[in-house]
C-alpha atoms as a PDB file:
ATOM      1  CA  UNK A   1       1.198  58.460 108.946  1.00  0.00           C
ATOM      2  CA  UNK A   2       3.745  61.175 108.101  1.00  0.00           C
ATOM      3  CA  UNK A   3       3.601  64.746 110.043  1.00  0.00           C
ATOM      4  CA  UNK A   4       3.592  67.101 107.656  1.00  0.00           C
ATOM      5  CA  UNK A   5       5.982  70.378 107.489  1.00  0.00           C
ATOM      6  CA  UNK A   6       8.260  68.546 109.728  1.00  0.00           C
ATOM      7  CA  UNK A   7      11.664  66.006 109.453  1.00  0.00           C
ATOM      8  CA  UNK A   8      12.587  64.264 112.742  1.00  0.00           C
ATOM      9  CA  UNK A   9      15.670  62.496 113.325  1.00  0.00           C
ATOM     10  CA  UNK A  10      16.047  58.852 111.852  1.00  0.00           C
ATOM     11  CA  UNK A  11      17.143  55.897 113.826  1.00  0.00           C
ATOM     12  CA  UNK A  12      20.871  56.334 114.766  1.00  0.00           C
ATOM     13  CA  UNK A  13      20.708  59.762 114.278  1.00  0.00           C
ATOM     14  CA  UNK A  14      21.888  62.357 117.128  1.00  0.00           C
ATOM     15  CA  UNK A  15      18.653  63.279 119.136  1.00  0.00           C
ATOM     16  CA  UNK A  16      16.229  60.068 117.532  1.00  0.00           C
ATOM     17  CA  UNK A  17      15.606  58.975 120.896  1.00  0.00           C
ATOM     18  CA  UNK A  18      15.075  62.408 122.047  1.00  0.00           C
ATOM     19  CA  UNK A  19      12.948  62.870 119.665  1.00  0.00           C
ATOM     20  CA  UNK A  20      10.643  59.840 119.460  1.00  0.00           C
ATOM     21  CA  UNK A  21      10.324  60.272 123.422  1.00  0.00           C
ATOM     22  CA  UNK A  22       9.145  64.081 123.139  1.00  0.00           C
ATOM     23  CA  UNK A  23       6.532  62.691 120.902  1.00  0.00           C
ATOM     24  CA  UNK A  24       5.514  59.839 122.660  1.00  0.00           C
ATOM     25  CA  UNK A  25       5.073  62.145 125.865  1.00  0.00           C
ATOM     26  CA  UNK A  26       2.810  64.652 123.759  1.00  0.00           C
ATOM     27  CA  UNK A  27       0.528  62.225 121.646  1.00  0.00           C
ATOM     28  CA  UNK A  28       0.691  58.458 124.120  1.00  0.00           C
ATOM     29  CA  UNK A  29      -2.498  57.650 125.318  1.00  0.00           C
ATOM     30  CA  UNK A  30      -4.021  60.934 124.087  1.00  0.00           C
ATOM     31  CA  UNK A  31      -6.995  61.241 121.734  1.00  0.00           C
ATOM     32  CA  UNK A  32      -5.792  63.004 118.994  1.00  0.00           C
ATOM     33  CA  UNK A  33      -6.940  65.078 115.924  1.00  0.00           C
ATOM     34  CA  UNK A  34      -5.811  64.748 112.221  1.00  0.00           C
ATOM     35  CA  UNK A  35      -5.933  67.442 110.055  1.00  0.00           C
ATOM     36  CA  UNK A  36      -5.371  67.323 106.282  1.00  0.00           C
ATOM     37  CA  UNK A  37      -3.715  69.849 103.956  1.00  0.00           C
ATOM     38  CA  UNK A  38      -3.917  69.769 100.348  1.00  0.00           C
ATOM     39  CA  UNK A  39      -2.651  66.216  99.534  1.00  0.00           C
ATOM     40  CA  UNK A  40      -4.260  63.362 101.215  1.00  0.00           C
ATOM     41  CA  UNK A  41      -1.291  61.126 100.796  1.00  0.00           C
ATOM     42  CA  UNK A  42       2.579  60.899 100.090  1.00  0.00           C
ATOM     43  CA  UNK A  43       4.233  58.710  97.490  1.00  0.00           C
ATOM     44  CA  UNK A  44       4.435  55.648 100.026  1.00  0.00           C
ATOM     45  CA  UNK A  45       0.986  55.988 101.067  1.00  0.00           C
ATOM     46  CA  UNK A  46       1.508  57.140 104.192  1.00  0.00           C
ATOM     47  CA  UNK A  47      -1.591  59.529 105.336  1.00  0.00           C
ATOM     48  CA  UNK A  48      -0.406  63.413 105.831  1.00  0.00           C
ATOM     49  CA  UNK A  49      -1.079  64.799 108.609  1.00  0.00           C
ATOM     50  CA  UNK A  50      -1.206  67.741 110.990  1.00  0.00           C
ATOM     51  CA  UNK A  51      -1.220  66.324 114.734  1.00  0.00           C
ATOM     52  CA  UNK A  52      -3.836  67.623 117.637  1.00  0.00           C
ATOM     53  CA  UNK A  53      -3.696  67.024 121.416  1.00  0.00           C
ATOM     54  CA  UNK A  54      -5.906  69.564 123.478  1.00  0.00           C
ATOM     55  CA  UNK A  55      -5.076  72.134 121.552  1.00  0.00           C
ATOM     56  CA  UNK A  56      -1.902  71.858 120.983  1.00  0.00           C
ATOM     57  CA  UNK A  57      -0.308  70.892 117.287  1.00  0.00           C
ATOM     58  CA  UNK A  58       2.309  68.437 117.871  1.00  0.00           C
ATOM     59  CA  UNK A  59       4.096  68.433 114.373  1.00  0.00           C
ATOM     60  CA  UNK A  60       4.777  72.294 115.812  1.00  0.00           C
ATOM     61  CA  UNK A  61       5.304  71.557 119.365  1.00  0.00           C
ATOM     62  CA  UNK A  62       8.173  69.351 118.166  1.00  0.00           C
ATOM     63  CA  UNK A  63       9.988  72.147 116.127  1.00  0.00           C
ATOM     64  CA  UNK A  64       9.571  74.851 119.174  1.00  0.00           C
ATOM     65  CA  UNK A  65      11.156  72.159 121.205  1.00  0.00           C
ATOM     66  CA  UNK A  66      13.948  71.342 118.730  1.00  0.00           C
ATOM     67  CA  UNK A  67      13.264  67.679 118.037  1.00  0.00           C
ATOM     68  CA  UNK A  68      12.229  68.283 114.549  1.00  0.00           C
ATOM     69  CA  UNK A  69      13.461  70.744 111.455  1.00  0.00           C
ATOM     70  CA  UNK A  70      10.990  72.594 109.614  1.00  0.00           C
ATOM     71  CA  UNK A  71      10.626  70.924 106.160  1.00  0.00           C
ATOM     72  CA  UNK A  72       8.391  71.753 103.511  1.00  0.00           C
ATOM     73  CA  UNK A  73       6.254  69.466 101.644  1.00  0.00           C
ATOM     74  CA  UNK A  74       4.826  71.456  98.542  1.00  0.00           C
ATOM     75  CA  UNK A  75       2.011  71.452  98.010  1.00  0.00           C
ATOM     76  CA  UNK A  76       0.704  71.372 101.985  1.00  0.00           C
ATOM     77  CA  UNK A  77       2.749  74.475 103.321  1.00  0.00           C
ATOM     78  CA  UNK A  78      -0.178  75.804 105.545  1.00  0.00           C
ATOM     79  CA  UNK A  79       1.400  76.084 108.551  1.00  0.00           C
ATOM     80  CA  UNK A  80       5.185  76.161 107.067  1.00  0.00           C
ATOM     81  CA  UNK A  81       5.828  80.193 107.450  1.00  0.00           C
ATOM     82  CA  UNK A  82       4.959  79.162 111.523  1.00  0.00           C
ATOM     83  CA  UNK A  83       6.968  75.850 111.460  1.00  0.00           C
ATOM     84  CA  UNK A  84      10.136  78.384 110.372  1.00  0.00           C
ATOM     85  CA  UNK A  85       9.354  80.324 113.175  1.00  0.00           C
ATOM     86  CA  UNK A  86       9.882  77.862 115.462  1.00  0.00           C
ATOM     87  CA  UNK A  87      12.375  76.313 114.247  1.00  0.00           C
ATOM     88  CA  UNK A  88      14.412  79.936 114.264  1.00  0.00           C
ATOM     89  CA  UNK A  89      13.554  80.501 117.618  1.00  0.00           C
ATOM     90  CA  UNK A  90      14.844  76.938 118.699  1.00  0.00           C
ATOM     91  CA  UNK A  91      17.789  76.993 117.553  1.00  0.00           C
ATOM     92  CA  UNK A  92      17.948  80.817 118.830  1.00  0.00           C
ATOM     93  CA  UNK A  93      17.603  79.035 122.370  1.00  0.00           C
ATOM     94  CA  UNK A  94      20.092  76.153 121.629  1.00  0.00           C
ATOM     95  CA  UNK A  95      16.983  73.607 122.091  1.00  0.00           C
ATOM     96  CA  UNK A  96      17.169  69.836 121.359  1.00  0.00           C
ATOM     97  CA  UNK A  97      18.687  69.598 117.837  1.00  0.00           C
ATOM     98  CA  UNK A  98      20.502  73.357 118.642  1.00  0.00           C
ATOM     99  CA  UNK A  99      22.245  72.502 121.504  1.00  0.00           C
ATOM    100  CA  UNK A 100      25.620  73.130 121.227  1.00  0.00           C
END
């Protein structure tokens, strides 16, 4: 499954392990809830996804917390304008990815 609107670090990358921890810590042993945007699918067939735990959308928790760069995937840009946002405000704060 690929989070949509979002780009997290890739293995070897500054702030991967960051990164795959923050998520691990919002969605581990949590029941989640998917929710689709336009396309069902990318190109690898990989589901696309927007990420629920109580509440609380994880591809966009990531992004406030600066473990992942707002990235657009036309055509699913639903939440992109708040994924921006975030990511402004992040590195505002010199969070995760914006720390200098």
């Amino acid at each position: 499954m690929r989070y949509i609107g979002v780009d997290t670090p890739e293995i070897g990358e500054l702030y991967y392990l960051e990164a795959k921890k923050a998520n691990l810590n919002l969605v581990g042993g949590e029941r989640i809830q998917l929710e689709k945007d336009v396309e069902d699918k990318d190109e690898y067939g990989r589901l696309l996804r927007y990420v629920w735990v109580d509440g609380i959308m994880v591809n966009a928790e990531l992004v406030r917390l600066g473990y992942a760069y707002s990235y657009s995937y036309p055509p699913n840009l639903k939440y992109q304008a708040h994924f921006l946002q975030l990511e402004r405000e992040a590195r505002e704060q010199k969070r995760g990815l914006w720390t200098e």
